[in-house]
Structure formats: C-alpha cells, structure tokens
C-alpha atoms as a PDB file:
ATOM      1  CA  UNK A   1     108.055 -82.702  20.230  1.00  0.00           C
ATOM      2  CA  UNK A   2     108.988 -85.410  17.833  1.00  0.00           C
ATOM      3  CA  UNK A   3     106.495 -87.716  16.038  1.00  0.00           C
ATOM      4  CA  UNK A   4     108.149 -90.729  14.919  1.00  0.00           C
ATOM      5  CA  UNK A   5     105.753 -91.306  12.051  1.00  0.00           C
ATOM      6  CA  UNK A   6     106.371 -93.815  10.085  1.00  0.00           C
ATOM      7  CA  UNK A   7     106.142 -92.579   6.748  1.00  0.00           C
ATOM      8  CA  UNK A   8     105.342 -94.729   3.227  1.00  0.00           C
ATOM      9  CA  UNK A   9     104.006 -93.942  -0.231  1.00  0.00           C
ATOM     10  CA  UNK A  10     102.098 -96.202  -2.127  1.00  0.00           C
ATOM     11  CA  UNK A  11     104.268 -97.116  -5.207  1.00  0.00           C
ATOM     12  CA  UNK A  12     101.785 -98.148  -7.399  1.00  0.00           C
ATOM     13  CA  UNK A  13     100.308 -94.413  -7.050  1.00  0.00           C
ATOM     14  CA  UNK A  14     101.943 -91.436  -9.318  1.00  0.00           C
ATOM     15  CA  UNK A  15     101.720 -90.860 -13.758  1.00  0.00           C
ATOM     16  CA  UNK A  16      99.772 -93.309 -15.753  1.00  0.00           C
ATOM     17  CA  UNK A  17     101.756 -94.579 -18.616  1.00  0.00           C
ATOM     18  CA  UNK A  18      99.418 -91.993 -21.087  1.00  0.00           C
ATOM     19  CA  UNK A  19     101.266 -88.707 -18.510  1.00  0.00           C
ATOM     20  CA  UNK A  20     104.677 -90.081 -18.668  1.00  0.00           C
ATOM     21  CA  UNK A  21     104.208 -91.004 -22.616  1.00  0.00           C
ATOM     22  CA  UNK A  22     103.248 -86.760 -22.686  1.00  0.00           C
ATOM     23  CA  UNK A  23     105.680 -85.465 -20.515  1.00  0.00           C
ATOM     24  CA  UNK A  24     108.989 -87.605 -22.023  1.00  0.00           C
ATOM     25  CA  UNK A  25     108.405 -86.241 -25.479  1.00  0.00           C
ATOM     26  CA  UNK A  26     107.519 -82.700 -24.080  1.00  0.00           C
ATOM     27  CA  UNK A  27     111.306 -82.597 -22.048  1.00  0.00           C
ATOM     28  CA  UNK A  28     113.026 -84.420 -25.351  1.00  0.00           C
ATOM     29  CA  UNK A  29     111.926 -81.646 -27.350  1.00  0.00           C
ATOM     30  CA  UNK A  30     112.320 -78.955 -24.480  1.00  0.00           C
ATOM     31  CA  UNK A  31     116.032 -80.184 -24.510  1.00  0.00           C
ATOM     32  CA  UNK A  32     116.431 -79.852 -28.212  1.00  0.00           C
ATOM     33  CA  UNK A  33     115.255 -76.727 -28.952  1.00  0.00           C
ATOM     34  CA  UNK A  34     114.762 -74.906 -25.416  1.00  0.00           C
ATOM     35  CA  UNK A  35     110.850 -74.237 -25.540  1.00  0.00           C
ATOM     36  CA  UNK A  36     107.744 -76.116 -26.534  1.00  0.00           C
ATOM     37  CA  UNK A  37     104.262 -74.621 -27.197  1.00  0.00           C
ATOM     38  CA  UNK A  38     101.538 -77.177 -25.096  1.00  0.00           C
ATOM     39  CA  UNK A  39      97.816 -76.976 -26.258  1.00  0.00           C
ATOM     40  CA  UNK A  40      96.790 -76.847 -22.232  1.00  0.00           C
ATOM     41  CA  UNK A  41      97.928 -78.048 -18.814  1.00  0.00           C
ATOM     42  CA  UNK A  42     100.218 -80.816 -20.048  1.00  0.00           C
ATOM     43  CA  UNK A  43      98.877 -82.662 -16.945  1.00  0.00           C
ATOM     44  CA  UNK A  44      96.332 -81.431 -14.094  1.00  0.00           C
ATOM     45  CA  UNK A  45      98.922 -81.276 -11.661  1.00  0.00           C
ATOM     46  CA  UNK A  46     100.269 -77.469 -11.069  1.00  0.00           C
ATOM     47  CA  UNK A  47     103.540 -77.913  -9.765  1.00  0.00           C
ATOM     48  CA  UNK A  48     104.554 -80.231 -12.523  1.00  0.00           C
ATOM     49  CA  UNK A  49     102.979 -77.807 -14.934  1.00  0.00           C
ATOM     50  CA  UNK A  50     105.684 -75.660 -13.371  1.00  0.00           C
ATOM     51  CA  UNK A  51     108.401 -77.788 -13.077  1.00  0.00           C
ATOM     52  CA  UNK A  52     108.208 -78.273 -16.998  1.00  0.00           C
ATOM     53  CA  UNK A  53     107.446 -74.028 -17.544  1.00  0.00           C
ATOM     54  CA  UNK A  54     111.153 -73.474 -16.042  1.00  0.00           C
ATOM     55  CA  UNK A  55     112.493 -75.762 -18.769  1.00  0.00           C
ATOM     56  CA  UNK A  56     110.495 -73.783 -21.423  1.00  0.00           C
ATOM     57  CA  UNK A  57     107.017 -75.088 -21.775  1.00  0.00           C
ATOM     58  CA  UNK A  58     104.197 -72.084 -22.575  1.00  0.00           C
ATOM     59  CA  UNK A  59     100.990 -73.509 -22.342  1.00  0.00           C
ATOM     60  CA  UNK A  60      98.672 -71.564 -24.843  1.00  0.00           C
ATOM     61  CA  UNK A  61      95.067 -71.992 -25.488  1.00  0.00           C
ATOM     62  CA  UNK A  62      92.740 -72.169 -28.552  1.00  0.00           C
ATOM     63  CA  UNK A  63      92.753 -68.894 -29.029  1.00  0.00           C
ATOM     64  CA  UNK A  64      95.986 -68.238 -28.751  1.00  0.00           C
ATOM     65  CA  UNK A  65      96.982 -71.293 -31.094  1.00  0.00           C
ATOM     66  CA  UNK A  66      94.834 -69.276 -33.914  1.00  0.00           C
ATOM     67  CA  UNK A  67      97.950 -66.694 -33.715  1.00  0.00           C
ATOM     68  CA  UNK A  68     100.933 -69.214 -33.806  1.00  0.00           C
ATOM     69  CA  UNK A  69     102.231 -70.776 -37.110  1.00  0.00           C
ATOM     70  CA  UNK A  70     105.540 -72.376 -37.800  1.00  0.00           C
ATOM     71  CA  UNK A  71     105.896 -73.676 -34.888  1.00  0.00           C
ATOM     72  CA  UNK A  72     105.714 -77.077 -33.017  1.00  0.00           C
ATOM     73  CA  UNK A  73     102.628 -77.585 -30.751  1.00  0.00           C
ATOM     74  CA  UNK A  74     102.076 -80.353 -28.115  1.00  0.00           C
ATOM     75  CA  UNK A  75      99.009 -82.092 -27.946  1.00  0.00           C
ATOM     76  CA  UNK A  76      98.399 -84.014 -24.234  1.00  0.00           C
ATOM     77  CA  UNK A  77      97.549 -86.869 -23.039  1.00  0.00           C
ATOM     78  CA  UNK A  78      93.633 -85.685 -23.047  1.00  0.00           C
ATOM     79  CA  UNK A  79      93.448 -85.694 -26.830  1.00  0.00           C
ATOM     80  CA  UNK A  80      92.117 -83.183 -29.067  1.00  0.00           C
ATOM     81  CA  UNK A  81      88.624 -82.269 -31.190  1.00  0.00           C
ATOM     82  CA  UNK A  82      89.240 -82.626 -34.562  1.00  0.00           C
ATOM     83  CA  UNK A  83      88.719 -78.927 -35.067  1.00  0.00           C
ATOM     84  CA  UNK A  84      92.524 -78.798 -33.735  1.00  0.00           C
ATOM     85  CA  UNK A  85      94.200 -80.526 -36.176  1.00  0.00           C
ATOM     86  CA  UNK A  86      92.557 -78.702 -38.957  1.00  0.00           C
ATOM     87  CA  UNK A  87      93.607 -75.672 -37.797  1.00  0.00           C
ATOM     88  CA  UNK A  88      96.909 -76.667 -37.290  1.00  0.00           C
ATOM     89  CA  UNK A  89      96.981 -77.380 -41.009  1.00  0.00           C
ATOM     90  CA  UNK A  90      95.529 -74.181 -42.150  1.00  0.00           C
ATOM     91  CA  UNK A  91      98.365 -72.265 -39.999  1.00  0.00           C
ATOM     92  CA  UNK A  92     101.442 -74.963 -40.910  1.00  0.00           C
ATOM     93  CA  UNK A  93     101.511 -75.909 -37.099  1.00  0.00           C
ATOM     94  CA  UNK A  94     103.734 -78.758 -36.654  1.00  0.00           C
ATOM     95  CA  UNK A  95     101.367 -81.222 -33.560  1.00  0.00           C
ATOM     96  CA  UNK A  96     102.980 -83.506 -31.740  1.00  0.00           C
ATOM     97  CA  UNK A  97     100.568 -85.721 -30.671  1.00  0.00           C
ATOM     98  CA  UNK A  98     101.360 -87.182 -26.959  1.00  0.00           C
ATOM     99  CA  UNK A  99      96.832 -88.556 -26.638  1.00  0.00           C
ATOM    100  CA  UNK A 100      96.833 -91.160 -24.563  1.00  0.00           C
ATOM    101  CA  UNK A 101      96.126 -94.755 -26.920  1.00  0.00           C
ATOM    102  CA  UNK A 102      93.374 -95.080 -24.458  1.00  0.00           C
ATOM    103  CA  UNK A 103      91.535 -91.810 -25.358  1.00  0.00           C
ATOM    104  CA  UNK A 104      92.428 -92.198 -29.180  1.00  0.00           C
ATOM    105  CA  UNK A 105      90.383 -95.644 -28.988  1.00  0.00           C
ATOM    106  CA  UNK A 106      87.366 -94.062 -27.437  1.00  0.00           C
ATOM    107  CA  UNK A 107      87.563 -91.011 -30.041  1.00  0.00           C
ATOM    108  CA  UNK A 108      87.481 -93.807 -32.762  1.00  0.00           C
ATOM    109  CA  UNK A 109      84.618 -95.417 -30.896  1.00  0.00           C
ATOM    110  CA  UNK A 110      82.663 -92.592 -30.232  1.00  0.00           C
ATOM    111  CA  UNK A 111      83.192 -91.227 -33.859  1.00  0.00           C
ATOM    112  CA  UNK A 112      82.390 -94.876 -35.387  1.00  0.00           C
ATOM    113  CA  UNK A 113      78.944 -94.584 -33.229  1.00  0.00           C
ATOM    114  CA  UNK A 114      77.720 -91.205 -34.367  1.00  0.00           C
ATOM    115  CA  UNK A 115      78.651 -92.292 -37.741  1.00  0.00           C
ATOM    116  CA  UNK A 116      76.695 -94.681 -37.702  1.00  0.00           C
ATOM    117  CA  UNK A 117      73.732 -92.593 -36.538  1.00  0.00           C
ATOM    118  CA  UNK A 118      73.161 -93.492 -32.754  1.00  0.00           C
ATOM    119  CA  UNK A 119      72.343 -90.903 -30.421  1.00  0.00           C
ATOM    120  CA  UNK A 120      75.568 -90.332 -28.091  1.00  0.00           C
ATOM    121  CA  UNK A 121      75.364 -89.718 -24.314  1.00  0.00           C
ATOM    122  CA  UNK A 122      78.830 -89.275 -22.537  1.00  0.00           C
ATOM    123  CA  UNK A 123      79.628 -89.733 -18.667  1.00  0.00           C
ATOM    124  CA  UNK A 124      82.073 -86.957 -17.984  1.00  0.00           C
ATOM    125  CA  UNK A 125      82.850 -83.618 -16.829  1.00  0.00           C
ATOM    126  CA  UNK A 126      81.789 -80.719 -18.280  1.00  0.00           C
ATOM    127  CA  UNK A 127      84.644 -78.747 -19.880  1.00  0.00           C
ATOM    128  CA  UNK A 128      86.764 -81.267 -19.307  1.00  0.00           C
ATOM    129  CA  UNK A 129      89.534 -81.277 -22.143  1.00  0.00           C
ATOM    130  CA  UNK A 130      89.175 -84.660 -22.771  1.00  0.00           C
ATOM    131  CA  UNK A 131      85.385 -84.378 -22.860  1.00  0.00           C
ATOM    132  CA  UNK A 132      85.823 -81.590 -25.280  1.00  0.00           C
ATOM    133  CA  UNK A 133      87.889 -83.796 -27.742  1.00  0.00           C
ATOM    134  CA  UNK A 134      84.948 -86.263 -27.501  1.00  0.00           C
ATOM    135  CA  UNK A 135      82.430 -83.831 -27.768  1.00  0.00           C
ATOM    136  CA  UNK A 136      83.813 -83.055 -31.128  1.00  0.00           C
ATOM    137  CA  UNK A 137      83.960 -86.471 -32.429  1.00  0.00           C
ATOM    138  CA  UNK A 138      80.360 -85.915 -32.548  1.00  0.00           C
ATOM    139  CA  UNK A 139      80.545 -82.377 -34.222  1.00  0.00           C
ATOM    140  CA  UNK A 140      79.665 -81.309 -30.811  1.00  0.00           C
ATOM    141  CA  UNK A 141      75.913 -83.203 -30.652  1.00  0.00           C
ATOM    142  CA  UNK A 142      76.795 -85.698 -27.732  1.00  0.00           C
ATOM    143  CA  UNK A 143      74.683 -85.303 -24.563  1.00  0.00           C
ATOM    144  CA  UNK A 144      77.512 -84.762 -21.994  1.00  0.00           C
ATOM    145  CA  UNK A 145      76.646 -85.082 -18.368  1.00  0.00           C
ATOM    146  CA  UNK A 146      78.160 -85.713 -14.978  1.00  0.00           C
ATOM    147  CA  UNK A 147      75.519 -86.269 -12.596  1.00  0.00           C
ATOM    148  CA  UNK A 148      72.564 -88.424 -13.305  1.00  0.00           C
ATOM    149  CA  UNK A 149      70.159 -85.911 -11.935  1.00  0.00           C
ATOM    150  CA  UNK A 150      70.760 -83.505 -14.930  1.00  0.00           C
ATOM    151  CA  UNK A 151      68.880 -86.478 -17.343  1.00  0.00           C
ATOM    152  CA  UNK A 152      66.204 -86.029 -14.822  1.00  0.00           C
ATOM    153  CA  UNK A 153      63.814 -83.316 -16.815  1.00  0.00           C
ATOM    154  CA  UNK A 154      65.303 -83.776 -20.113  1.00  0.00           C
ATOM    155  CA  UNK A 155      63.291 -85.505 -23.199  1.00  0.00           C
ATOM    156  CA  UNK A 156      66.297 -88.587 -23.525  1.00  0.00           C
ATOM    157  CA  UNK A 157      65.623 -90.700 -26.885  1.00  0.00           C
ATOM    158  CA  UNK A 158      64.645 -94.006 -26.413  1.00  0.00           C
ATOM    159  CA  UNK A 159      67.743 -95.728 -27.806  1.00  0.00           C
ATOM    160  CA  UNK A 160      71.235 -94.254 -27.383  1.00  0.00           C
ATOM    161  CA  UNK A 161      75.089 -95.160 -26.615  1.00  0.00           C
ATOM    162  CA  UNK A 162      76.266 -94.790 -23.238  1.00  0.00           C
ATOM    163  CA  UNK A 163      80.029 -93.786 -23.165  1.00  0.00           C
ATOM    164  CA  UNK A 164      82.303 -92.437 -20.621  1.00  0.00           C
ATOM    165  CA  UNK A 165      85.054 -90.011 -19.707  1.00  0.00           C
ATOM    166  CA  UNK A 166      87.728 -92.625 -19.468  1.00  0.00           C
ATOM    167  CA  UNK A 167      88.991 -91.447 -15.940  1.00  0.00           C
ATOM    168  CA  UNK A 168      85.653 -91.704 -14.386  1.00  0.00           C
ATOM    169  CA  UNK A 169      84.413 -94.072 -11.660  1.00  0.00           C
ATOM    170  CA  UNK A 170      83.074 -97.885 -12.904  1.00  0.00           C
ATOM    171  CA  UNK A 171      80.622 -98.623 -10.244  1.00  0.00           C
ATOM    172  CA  UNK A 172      79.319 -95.000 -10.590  1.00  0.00           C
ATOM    173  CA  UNK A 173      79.226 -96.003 -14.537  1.00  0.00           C
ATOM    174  CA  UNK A 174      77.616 -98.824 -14.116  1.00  0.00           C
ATOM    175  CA  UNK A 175      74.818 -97.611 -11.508  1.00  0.00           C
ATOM    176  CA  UNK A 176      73.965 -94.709 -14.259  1.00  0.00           C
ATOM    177  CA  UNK A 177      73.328 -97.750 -17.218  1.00  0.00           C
ATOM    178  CA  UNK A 178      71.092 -99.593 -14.563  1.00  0.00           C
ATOM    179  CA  UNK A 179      69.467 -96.573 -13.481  1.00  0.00           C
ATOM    180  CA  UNK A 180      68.905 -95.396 -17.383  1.00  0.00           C
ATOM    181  CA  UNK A 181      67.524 -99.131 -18.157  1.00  0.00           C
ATOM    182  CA  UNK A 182      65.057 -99.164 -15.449  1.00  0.00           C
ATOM    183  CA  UNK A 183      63.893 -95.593 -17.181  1.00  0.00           C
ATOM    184  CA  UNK A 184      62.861 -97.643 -19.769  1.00  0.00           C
ATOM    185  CA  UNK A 185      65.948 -96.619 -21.701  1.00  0.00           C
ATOM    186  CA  UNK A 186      67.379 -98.971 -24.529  1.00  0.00           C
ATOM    187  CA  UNK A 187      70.763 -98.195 -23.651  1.00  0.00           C
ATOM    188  CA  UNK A 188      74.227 -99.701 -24.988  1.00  0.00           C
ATOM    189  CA  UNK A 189      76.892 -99.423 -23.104  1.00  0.00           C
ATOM    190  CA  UNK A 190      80.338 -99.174 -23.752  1.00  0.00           C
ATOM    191  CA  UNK A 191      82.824 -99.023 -21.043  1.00  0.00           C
ATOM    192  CA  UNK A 192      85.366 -96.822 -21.819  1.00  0.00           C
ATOM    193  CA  UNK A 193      87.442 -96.170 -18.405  1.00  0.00           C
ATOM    194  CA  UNK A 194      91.008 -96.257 -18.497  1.00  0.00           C
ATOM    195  CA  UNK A 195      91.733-100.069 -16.404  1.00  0.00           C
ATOM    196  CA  UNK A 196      95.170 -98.290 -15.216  1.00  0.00           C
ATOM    197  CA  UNK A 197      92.448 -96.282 -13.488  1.00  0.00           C
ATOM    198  CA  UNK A 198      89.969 -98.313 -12.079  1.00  0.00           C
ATOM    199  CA  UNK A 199      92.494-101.367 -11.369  1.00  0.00           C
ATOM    200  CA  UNK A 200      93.548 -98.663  -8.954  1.00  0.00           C
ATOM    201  CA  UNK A 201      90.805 -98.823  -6.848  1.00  0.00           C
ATOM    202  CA  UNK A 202      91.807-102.167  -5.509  1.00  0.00           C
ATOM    203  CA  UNK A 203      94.987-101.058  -5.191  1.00  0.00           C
ATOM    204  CA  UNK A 204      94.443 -97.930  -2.835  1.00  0.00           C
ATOM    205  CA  UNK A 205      91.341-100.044  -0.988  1.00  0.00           C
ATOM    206  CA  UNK A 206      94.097-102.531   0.272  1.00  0.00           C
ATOM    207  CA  UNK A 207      97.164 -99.750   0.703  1.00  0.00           C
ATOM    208  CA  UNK A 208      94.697 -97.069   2.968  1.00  0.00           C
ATOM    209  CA  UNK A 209      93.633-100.152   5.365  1.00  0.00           C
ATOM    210  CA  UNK A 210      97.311-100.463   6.611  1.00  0.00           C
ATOM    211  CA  UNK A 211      97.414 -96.809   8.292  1.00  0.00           C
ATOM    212  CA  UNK A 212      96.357 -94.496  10.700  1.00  0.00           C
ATOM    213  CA  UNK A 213      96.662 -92.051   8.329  1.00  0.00           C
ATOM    214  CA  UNK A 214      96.495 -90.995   4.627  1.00  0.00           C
ATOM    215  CA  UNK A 215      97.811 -88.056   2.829  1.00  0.00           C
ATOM    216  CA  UNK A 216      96.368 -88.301  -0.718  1.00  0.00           C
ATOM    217  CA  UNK A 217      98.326 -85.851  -3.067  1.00  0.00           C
ATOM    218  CA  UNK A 218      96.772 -84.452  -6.357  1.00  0.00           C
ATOM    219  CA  UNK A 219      95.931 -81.311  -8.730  1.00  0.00           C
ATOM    220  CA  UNK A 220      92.553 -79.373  -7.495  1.00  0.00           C
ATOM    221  CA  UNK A 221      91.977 -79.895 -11.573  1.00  0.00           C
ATOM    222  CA  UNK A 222      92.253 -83.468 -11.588  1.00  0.00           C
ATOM    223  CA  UNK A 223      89.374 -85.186 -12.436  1.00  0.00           C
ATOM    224  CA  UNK A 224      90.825 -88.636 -11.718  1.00  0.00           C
ATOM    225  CA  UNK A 225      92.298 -87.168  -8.300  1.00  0.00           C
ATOM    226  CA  UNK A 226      88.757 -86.454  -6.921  1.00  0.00           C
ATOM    227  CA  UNK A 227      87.353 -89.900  -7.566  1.00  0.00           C
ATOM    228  CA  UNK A 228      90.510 -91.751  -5.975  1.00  0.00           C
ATOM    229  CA  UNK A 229      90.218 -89.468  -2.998  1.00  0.00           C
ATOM    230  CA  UNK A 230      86.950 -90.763  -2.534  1.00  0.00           C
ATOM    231  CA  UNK A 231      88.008 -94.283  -2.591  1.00  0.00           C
ATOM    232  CA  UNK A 232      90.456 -93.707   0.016  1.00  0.00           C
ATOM    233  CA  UNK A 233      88.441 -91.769   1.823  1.00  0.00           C
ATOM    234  CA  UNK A 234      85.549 -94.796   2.025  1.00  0.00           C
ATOM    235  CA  UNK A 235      88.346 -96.976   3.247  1.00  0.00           C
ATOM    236  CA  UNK A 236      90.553 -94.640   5.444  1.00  0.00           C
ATOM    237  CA  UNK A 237      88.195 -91.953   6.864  1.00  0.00           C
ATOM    238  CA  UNK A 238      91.270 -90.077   8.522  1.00  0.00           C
ATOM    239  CA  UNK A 239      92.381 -89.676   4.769  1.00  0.00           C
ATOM    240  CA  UNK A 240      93.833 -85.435   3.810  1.00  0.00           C
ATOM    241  CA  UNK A 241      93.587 -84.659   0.390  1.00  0.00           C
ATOM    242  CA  UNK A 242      96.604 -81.944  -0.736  1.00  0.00           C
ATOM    243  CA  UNK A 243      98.521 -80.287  -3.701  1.00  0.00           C
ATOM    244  CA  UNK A 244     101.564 -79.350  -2.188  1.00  0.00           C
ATOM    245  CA  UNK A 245     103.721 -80.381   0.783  1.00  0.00           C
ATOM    246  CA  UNK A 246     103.436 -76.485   2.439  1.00  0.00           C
ATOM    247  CA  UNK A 247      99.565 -78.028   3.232  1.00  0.00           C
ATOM    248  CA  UNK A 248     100.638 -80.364   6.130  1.00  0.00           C
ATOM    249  CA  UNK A 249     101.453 -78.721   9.529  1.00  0.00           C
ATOM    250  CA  UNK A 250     102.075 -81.262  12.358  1.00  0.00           C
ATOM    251  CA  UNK A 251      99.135 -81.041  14.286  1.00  0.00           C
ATOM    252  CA  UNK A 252      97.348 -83.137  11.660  1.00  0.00           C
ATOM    253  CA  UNK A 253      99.483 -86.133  13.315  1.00  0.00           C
ATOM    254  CA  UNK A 254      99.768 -87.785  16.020  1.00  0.00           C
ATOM    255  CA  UNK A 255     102.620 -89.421  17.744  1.00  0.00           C
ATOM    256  CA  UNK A 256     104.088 -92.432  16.328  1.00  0.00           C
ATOM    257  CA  UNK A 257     101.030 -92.853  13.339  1.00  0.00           C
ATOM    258  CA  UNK A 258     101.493 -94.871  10.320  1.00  0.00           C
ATOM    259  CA  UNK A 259     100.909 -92.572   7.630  1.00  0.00           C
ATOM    260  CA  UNK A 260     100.627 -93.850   4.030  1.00  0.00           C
ATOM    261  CA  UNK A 261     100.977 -91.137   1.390  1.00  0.00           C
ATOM    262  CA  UNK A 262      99.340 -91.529  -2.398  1.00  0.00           C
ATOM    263  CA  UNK A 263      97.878 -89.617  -4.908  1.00  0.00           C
ATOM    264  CA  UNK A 264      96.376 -89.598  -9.161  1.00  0.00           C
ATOM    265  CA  UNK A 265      97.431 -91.099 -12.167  1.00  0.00           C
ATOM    266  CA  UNK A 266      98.438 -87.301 -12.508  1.00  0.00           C
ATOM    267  CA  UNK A 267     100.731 -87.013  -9.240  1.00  0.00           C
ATOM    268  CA  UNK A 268     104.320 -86.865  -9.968  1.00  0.00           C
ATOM    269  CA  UNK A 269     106.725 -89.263  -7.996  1.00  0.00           C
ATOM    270  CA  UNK A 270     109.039 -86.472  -7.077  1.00  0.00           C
ATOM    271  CA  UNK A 271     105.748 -84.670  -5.857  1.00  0.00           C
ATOM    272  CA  UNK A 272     104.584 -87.900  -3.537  1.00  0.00           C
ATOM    273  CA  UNK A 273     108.749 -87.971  -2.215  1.00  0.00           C
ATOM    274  CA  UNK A 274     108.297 -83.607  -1.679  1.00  0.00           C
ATOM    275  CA  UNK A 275     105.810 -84.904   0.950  1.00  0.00           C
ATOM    276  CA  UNK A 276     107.255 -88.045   2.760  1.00  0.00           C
ATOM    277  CA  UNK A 277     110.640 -85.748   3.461  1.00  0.00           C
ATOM    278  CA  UNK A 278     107.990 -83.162   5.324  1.00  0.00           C
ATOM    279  CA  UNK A 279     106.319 -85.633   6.813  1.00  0.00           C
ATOM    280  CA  UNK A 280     109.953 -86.673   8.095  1.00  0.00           C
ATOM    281  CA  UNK A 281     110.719 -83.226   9.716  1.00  0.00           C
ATOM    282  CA  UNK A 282     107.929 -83.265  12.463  1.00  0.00           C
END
C-alpha cells in the first residue's frame, strides 16, 4: 500500500547559530590535523556526535583531560567551569573555545552576581554541562534546581538572584519567579534564555497547526529537545518524538496525511532530510 504523505520539514528547525559556531571550528581543525580532542558531546545529538567521531573527534571527559597535555582540546557550545581552563594551563592544553556568546554572557552575569555577594538560585538541569559551567562561576555555591517542588522543604534566603539554564522554557521561568514572590521571596530575576530558543516556540506553535502529523527529531540528551517537544505536542497532539529515522515504521501514518517533520536547536539538517526521504518510501 502506498501513502502519499505529503512530507515537509520546518526550516526554521535544526543547529542554533552557538552548534554550528562549535561544530565549523571542530571539522576546520579535524581537516587540518585529522583528530580533535572535545571536552564532551560536542552537541546532544548522537548521530552527529558520530558523524564528526568518523572524521576524528574523541570526546574525553574531565578525567581523562587530567591525562592529556600538548594537545588541542575543544570546548562546546555549553561552556566550561573555570576549573577547566586552569587545568588546561597547568597541563599546556591548547582550548579552543567554541561557548556559545549566549552562555559566556550569563557566566559573566552569574559570576558578577556572586561577586557581589547575592545568594544565586539557577533554573536548570541537574548535571547538565552547561549548568555545571555555571555552577562553577559560583565556586559551586548556586542553588541549582529543575522543578519547583524541590524549593518546597528547603530553608530559601529571603533575598536571592533568580537565573536560568539558557535553553529552558520562559513561561515555565516566569511561573517559578511568581510562584517564589508570592512565597514571600525578594527575588530578582534575570532572564537568561537563549531568544533563538524561545522565539522558537512561536515558530513550531504556527508550523505543527498545519498537519495531521508531526515527527519531532532530537537527542534523548537534549535538554532543549524535551521542552520543544512539549510545545508541539500542546499544539499537535498526534506529534512522535524520535532520534533516528530507523524509529518510524508506516503504520504510524495514515493514507495521504500531511506530516510536518522538526526537531532542537541541536538537530542536524542532514538528520531532519534522513527522515523526510523515509517518510518518502512508505
């Protein structure tokens, strides 16, 4: 049986400017000298993590950059702790330094504020790499949480700085500073999400209402891939969130459906394209 869908991906989807900024010096480099230590996933999308390992990218951790010297280390888009970069001087690590502007603003911000003596809360994930680097612009004394609940039983301070993960949702940000105000809560609040990330809200909102379907692509990992989901999902409730074209089978379709494909600022194009030629086969 043939479908006829009628396939189209959302152009406006795929790498903010802060991924391609990462992976264009990464492959410049790869194509000088052949391999490239990376400080991480260079983006939270596995099969571009691979993509870039076949041209000669080894992704190390912490730990393992404690072993390396002499040699040239990537640092991605999510920024790093300070901790890094003096380690990478004790050891004569070359970094090159592919943090998203974005991030390297709120590192300044956030470093400016504990500086300055205000108690620091942070929006974000836990673990999260850029969290981390955050986290250490505070020699690791922020208050980091991702769910409003986990303030719940905790003694807060009266007064603090509100900042956020800059890939997190703004109406969820928001909704936390009014909740933490009517605690009583002196709060400022500093909104620190990424606008190539929340103008995309609007964006998906009016792309998902033109389709029967939706097949949002993204990393399990990404952070920014989970909250987009959700927005297509709240306007497109027949929306399938997957990694890799092998996910779709055709009896997720029906005959003749408009299906609209998308994904995260950390979704390659090639990735989104991968899909639509599957799509095309049923």
């Amino acid at each position: 049986m043939s479908y006829n869908l009628q396939v189209s991906i959302d152009r406006s989807s795929g790498f903010c400017f802060g991924v391609v900024y990462a992976i264009e010096m990464a492959e410049e480099i790869l194509e000088e000298q052949g391999y490239l230590y990376c400080l991480g996933d260079i983006v939270h999308n596995d099969e571009e993590v691979e993509r870039l390992k076949a041209k000669g990218l080894r992704i190390i951790d912490h730990s393992e950059l404690n072993n390396l010297s002499n040699e040239k280390v990537l640092i991605r888009a999510h920024g790093e702790a300070p901790e890094t970069y003096r380690l990478a001087l004790e050891r004569n690590i070359m970094l090159i330094d592919a943090s998203c502007p974005v991030v390297l603003k709120l590192q300044n911000r956030i470093k400016t504020s504990y500086d300055e003596g205000d108690n620091i809360l942070i929006f974000g994930k836990h673990g999260h790499a850029e969290v981390v680097g955050l986290e250490g612009q505070t020699n690791n004394e922020a208050l980091v949480f991702q769910d409003i609940r986990e303030l719940d039983n905790l003694d807060l301070p009266q007064k603090f700085t509100l900042y956020s993960q800059t890939t997190k949702s703004t109406d969820k940000f928001y909704q936390i500073k009014a909740e933490l105000l009517s605690r009583g809560h002196e709060v400022k609040a500093n909104d620190t999400i990424c606008r190539q990330v929340s103008n995309r809200y609007e964006e998906l909102r009016e792309f998902v209402s033109e389709f029967d379907r939706i097949v949002f692509v993204a990393g399990k990992k990404s952070s920014n891939g989970k909250v987009l989901y959700e927005v297509c999902k709240k306007y497109n409730p027949h929306t399938y969130f997957i990694s890799s074209a092998e996910e779709l089978t055709s009896g997720m379709f029906a005959a003749n459906e408009r299906v609209g494909i998308c994904g995260a600022t950390s979704t390659p194009m090639w990735l989104m394209e991968d899909v639509k030629s599957r799509l095309q086969t049923f």
